[in-house]
N, C-alpha and C. Protein backbone atom coordinates (compact mmCIF):
# COMPACT_ATOMS: atom_id res chain seq x y z
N UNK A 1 79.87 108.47 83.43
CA UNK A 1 79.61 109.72 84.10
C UNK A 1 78.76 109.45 85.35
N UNK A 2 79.02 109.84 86.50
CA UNK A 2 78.07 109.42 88.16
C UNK A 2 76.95 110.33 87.64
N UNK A 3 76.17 109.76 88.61
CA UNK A 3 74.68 110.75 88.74
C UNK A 3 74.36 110.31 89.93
N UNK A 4 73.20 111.32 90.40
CA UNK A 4 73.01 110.76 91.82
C UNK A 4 71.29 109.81 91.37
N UNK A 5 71.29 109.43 92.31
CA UNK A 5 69.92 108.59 92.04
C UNK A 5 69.50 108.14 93.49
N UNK A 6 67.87 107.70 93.77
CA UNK A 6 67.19 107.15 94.68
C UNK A 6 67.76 105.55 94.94
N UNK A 7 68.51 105.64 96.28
CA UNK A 7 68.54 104.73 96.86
C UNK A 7 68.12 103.52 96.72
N UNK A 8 68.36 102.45 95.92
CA UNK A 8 67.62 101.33 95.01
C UNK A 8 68.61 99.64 95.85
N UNK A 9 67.98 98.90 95.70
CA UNK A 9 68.01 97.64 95.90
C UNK A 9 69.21 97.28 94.89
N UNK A 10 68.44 96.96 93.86
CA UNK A 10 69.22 96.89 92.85
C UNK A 10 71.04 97.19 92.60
N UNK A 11 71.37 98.08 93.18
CA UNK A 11 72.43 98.00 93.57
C UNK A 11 73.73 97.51 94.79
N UNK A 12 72.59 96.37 95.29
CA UNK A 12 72.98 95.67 96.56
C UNK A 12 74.53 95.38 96.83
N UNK A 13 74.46 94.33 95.30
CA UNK A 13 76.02 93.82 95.72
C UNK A 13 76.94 94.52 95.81
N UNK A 14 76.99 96.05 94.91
CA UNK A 14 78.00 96.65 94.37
C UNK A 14 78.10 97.64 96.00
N UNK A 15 76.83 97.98 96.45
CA UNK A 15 76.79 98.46 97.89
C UNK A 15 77.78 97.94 98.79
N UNK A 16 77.96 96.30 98.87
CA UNK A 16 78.36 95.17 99.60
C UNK A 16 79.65 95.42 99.51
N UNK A 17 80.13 95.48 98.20
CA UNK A 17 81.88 95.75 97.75
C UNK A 17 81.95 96.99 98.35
N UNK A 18 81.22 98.37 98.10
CA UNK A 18 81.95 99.38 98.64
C UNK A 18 82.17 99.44 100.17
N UNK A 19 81.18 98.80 100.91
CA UNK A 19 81.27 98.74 102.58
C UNK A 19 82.09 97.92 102.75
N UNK A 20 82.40 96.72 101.79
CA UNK A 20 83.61 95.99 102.33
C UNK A 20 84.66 97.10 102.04
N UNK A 21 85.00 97.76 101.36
CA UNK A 21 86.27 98.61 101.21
C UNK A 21 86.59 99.83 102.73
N UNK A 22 85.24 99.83 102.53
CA UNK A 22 85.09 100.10 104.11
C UNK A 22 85.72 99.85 105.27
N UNK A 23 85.50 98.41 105.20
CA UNK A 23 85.31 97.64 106.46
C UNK A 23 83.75 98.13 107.27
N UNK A 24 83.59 96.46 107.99
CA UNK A 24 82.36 96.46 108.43
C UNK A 24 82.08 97.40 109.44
N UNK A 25 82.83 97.81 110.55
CA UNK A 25 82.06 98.76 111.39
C UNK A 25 82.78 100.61 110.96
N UNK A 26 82.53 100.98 109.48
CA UNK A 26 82.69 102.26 109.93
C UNK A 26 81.71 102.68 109.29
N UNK A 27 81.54 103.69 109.59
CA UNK A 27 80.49 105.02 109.75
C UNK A 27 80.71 105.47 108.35
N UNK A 28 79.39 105.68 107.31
CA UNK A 28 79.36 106.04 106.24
C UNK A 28 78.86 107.47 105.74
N UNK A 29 78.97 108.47 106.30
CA UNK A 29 78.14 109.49 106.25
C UNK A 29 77.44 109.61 105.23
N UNK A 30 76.22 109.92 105.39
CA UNK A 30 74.98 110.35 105.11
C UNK A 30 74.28 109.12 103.73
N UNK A 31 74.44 108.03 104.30
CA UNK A 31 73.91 106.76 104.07
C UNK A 31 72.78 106.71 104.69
N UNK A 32 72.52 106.79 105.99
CA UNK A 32 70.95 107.08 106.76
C UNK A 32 70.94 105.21 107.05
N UNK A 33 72.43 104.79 107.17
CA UNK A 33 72.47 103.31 107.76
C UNK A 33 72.32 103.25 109.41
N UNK A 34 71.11 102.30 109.97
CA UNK A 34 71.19 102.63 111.57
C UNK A 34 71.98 100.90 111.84
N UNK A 35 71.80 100.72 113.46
CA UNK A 35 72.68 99.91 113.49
C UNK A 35 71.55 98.46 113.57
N UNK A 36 70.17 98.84 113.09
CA UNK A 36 69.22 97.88 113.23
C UNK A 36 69.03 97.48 111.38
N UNK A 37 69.27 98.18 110.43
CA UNK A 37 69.30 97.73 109.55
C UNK A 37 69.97 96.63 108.97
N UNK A 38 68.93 95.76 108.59
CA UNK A 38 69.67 94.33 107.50
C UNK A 38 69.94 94.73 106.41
N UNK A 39 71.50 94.52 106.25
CA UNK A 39 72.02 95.11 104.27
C UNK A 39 72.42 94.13 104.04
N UNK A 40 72.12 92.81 104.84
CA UNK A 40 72.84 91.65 103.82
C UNK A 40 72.07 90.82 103.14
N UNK A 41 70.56 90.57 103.46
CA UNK A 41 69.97 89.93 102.56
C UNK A 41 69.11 90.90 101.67
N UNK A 42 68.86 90.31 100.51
CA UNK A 42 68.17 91.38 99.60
C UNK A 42 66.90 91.63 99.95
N UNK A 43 66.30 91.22 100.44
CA UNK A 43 65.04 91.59 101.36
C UNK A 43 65.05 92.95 102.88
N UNK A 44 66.44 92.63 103.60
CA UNK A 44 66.63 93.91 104.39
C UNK A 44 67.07 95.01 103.60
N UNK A 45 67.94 94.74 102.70
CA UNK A 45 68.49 95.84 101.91
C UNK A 45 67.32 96.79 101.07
N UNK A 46 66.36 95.46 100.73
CA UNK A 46 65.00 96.82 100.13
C UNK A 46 64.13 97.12 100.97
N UNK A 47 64.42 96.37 102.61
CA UNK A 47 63.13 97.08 103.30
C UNK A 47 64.11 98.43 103.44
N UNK A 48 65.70 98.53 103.89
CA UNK A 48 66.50 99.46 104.21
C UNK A 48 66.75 100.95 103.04
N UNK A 49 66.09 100.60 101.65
CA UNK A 49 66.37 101.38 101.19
C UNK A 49 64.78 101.73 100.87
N UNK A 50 63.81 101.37 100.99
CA UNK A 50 62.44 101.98 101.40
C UNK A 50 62.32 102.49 102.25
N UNK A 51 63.13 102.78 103.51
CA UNK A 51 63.35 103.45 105.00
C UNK A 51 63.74 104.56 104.61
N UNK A 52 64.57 104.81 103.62
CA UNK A 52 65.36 106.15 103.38
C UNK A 52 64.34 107.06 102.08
N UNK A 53 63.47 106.24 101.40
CA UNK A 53 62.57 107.00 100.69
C UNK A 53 61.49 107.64 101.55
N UNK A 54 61.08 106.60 102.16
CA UNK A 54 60.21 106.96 103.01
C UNK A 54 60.34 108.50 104.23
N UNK A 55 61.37 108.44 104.41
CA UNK A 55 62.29 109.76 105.71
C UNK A 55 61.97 110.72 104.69
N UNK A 56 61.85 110.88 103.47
CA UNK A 56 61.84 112.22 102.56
C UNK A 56 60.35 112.60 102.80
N UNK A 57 59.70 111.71 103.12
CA UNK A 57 58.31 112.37 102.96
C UNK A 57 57.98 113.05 104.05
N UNK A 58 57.39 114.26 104.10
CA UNK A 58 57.65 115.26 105.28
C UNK A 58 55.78 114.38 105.67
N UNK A 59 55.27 113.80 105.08
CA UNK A 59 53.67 114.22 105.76
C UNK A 59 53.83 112.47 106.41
N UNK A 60 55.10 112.02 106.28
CA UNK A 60 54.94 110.30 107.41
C UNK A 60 55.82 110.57 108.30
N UNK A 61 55.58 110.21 109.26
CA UNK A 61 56.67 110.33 110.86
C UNK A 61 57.86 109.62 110.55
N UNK A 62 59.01 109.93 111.34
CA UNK A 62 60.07 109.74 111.40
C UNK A 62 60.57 108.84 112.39
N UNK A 63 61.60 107.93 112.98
CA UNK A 63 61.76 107.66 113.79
C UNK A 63 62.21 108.81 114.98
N UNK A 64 62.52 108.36 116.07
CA UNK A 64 63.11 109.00 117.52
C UNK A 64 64.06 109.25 116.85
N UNK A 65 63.93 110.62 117.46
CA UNK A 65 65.88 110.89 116.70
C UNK A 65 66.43 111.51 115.41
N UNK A 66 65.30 111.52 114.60
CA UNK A 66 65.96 111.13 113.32
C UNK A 66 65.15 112.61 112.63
N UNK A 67 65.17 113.19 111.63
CA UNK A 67 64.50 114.33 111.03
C UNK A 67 64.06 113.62 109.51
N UNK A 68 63.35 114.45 108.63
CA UNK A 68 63.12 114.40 107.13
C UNK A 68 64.35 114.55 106.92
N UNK A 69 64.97 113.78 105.83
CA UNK A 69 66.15 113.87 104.83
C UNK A 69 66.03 113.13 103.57
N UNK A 70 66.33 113.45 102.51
CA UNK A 70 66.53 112.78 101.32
C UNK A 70 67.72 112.42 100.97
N UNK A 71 67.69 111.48 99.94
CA UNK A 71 69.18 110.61 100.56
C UNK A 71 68.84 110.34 99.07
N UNK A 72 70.61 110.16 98.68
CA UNK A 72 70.81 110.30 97.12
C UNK A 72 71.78 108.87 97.14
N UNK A 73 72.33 108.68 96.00
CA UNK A 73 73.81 107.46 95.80
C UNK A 73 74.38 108.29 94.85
N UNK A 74 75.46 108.53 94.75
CA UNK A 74 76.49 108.55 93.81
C UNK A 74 76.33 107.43 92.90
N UNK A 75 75.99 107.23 92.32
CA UNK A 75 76.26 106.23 90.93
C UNK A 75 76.95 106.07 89.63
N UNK A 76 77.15 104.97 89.34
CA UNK A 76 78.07 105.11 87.87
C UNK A 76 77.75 103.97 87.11
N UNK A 77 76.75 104.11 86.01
CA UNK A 77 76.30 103.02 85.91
C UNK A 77 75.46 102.00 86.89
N UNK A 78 75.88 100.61 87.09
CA UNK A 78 75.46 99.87 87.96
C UNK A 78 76.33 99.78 89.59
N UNK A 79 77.51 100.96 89.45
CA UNK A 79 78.12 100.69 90.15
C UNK A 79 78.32 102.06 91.46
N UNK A 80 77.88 101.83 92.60
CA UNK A 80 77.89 102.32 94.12
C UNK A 80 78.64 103.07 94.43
N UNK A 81 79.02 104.53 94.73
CA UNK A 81 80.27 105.49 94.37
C UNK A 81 79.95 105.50 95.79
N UNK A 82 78.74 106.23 96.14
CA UNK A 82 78.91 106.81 97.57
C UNK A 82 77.44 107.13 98.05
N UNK A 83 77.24 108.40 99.11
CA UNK A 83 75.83 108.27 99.32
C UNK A 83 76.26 110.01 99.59
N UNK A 84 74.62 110.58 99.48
CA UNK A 84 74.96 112.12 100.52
C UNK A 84 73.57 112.29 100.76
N UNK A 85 73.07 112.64 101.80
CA UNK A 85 71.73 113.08 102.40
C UNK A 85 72.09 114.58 102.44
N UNK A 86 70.54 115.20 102.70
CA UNK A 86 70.27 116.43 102.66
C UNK A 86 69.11 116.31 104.08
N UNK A 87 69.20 116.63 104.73
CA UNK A 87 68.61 116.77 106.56
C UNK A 87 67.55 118.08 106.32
N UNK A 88 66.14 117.93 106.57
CA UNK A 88 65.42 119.06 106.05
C UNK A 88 65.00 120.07 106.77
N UNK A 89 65.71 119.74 108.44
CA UNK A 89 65.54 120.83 109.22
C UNK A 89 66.88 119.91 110.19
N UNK A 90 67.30 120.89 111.14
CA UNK A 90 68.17 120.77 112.03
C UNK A 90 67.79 120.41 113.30
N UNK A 91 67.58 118.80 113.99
CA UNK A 91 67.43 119.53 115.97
C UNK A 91 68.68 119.38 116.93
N UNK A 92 68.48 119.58 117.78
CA UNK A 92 69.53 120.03 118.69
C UNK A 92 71.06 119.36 118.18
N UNK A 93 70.86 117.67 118.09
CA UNK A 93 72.16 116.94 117.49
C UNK A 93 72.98 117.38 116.50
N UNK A 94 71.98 117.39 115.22
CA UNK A 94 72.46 118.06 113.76
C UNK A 94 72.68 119.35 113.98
N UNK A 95 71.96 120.11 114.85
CA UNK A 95 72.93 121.70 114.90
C UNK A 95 74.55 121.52 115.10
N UNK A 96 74.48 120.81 116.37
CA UNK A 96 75.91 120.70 117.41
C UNK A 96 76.73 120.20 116.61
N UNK A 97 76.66 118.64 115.74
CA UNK A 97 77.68 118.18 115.18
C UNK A 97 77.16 117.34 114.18
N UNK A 98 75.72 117.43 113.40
CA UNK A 98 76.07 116.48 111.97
C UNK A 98 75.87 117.55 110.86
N UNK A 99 75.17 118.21 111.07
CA UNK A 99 74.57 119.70 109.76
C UNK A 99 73.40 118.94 108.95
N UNK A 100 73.19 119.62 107.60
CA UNK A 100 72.43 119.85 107.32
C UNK A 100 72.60 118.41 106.27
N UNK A 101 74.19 118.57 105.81
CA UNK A 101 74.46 117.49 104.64
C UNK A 101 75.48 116.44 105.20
N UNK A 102 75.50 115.36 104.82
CA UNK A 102 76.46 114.14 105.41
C UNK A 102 77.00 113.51 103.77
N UNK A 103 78.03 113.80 103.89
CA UNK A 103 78.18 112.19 102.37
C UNK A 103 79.62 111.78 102.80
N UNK A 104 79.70 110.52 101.80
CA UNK A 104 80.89 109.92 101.76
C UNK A 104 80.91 109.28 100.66
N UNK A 105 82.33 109.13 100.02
CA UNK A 105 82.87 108.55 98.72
C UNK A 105 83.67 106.89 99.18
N UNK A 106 83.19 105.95 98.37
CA UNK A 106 84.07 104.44 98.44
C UNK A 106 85.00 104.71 98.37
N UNK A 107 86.21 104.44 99.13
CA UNK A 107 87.52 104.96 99.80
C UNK A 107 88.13 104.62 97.77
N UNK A 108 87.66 103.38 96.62
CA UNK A 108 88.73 103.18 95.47
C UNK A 108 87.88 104.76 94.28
N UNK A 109 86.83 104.85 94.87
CA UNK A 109 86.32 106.26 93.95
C UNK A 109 87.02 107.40 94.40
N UNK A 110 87.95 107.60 95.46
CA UNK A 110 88.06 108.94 96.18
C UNK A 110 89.05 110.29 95.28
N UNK A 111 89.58 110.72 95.02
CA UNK A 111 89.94 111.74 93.99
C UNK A 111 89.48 112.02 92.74
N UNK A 112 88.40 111.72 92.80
CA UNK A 112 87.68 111.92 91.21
C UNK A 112 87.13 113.19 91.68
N UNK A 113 87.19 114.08 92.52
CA UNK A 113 85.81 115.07 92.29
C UNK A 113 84.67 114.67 92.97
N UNK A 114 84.08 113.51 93.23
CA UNK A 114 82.63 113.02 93.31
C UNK A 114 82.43 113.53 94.76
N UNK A 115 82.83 114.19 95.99
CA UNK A 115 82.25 114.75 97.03
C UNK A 115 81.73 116.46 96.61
N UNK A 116 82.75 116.83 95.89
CA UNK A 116 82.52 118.38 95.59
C UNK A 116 81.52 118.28 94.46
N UNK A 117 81.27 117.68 93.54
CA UNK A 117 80.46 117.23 92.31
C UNK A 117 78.67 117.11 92.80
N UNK A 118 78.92 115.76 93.82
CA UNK A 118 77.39 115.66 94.83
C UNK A 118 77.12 117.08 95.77
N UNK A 119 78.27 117.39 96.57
CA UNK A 119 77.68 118.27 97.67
C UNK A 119 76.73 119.52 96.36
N UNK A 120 77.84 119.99 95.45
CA UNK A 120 76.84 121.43 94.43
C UNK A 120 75.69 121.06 93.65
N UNK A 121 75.06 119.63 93.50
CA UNK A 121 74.05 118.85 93.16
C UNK A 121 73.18 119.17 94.62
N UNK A 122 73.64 118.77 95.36
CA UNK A 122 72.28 118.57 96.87
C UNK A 122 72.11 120.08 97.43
N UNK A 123 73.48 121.22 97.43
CA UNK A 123 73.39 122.31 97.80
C UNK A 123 72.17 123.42 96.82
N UNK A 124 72.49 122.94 95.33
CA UNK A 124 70.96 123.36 94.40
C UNK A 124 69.28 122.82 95.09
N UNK A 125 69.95 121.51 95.63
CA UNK A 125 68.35 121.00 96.06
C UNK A 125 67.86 121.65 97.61
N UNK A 126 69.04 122.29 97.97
CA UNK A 126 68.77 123.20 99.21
C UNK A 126 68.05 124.35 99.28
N UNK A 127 68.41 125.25 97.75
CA UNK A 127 67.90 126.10 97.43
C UNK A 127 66.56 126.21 96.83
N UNK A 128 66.31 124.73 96.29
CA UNK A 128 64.99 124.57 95.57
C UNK A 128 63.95 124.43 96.85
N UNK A 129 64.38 123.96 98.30
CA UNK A 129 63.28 123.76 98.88
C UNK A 129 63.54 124.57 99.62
N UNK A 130 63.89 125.76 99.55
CA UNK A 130 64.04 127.17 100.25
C UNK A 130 64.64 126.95 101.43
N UNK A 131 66.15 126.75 101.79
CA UNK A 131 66.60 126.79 102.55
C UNK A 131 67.66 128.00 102.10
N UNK A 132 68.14 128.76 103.06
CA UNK A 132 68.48 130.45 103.04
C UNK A 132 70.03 130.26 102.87
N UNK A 133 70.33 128.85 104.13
CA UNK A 133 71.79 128.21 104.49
C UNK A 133 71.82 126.80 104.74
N UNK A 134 73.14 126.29 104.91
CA UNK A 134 73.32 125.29 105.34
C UNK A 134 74.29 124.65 106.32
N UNK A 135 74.23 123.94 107.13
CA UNK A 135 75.15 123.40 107.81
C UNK A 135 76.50 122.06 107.56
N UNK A 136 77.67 122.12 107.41
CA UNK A 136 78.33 120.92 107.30
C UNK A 136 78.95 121.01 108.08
N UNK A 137 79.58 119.51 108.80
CA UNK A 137 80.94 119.39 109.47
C UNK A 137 81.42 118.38 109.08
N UNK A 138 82.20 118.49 109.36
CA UNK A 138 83.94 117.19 109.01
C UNK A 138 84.59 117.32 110.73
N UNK A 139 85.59 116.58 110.40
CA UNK A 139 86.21 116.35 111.80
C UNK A 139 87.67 117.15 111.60
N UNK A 140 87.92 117.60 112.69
CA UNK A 140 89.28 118.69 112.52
C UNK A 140 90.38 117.92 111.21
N UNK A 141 90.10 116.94 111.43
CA UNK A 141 91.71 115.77 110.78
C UNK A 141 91.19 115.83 109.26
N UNK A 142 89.87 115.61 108.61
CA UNK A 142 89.30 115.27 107.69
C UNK A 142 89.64 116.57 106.47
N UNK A 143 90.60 116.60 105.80
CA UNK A 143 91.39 117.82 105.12
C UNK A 143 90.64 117.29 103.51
N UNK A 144 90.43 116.46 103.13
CA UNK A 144 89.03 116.41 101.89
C UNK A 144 88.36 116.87 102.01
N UNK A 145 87.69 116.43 103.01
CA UNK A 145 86.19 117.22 103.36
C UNK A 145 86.33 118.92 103.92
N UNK A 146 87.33 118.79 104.21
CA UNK A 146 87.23 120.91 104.62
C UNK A 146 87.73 121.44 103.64
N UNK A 147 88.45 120.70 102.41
CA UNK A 147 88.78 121.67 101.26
C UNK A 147 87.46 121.02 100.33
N UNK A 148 86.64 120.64 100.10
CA UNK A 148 85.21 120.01 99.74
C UNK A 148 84.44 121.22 99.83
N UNK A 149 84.08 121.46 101.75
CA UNK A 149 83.18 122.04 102.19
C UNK A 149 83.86 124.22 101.74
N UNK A 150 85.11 123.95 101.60
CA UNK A 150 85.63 125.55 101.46
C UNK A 150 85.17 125.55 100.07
N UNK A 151 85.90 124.98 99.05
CA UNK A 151 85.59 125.40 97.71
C UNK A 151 84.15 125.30 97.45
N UNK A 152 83.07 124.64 98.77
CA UNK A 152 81.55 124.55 98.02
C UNK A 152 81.02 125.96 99.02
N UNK A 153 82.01 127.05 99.27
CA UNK A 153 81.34 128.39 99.96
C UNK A 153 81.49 128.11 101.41
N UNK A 154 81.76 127.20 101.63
CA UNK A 154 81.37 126.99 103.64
C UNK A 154 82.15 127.90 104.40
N UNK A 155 82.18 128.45 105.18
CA UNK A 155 82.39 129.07 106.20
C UNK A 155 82.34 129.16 107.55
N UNK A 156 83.70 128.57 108.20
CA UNK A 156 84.23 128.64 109.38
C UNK A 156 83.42 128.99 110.46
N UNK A 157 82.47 128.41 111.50
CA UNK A 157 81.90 129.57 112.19
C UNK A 157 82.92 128.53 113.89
N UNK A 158 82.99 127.47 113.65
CA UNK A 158 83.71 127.34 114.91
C UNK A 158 84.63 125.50 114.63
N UNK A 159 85.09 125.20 115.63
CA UNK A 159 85.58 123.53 116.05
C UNK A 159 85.19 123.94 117.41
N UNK A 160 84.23 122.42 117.55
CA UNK A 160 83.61 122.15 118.93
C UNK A 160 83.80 120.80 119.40
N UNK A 161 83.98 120.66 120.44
CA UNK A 161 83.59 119.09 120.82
C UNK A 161 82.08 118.92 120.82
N UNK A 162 81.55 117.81 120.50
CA UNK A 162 80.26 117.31 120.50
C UNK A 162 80.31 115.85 121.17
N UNK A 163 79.42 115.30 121.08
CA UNK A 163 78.99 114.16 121.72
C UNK A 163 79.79 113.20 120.46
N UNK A 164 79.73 113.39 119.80
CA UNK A 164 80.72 112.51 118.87
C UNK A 164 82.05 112.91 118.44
N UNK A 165 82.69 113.44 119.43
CA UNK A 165 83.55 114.32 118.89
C UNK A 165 83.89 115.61 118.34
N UNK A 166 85.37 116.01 118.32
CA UNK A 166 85.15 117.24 118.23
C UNK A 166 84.99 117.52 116.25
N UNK A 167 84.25 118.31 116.28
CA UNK A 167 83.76 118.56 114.89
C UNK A 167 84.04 120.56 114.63
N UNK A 168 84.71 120.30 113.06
CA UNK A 168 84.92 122.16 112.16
C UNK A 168 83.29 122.22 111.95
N UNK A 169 82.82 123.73 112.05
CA UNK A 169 80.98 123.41 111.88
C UNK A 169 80.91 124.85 110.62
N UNK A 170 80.83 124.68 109.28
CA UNK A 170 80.45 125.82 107.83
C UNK A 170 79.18 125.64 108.04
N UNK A 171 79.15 127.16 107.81
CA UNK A 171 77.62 127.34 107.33
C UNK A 171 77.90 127.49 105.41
N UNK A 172 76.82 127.21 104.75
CA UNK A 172 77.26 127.90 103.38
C UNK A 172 76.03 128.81 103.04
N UNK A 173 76.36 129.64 102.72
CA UNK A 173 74.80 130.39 102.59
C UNK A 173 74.29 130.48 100.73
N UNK A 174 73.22 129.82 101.00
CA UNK A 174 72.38 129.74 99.51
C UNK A 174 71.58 130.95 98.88
């Protein structure tokens, strides 16, 4: 049965397999991976996953750029499903085109449920730290993630181009 859990070391290698399924340069949403992080030795990988505990704490600074977010794993056992952050306020970027929540599933976990399963897990933790709504986007093409984000309440408010492309932008209201 997955659960989500704190971002741990410990699950390095199995990390390693799912980004290889990946491939090395794509974009993992809401991993909170920058392009200065070391994930290949076990020493970057736990300074990298102390980086992402650390971003939750609202009373330590953040980098440039970057907001409070808490950042979960999909897990199963010992084994690396996926990741989803929760962004604890919005600035100008995350309004336009990332929102509030980011996740992604290891392309061999993908039809199990586990995006719609995490997003109503992190969307409860939205409500616990009093947030009213929330923001998601997917990319016009991304038809998982907009039947994900519909069946988890989201709602249509536009498709925009952004600086990363053009992005569908739900609000879901909590």
């Amino acid at each position: 049965m997955p659960e989500l859990i704190a971002p741990s070391p410990h699950l390095h290698s199995s990390w390693l397999e799912a980004r290889a399924e990946w491939g090395p340069d794509a974009h993992m949403d809401g991993a909170g991976l920058g392009s200065a992080d070391d994930v290949e030795t076990p020493e970057g990988f736990a300074a990298w996953t102390a980086r992402l505990h650390r971003q939750a704490d609202r009373a330590a600074p953040v980098e440039q750029g970057r907001v409070h977010a808490t950042y979960w794993w999909i897990a199963e056992g010992d084994t690396y499903l996926g990741a989803i952050d929760l962004r604890h306020h919005l600035n100008a970027f995350l309004l336009d085109a990332g929102g509030h929540i980011g996740y992604s599933v290891r392309p061999s976990a993908r039809r199990r449920g586990l995006a719609g399963w995490a997003l109503e897990q992190v969307l409860h933790e939205a409500r616990v730290m009093g947030m009213d709504r929330v923001l998601l986007t997917c990319d016009p093409g991304n038809e998982p993630s907009r039947r994900t984000i519909e069946r988890a309440g989201g709602v249509l408010e536009d498709v925009r181009d952004t600086l990363i492309g053009p992005k569908r932008r739900y609000w879901v209201g909590l």
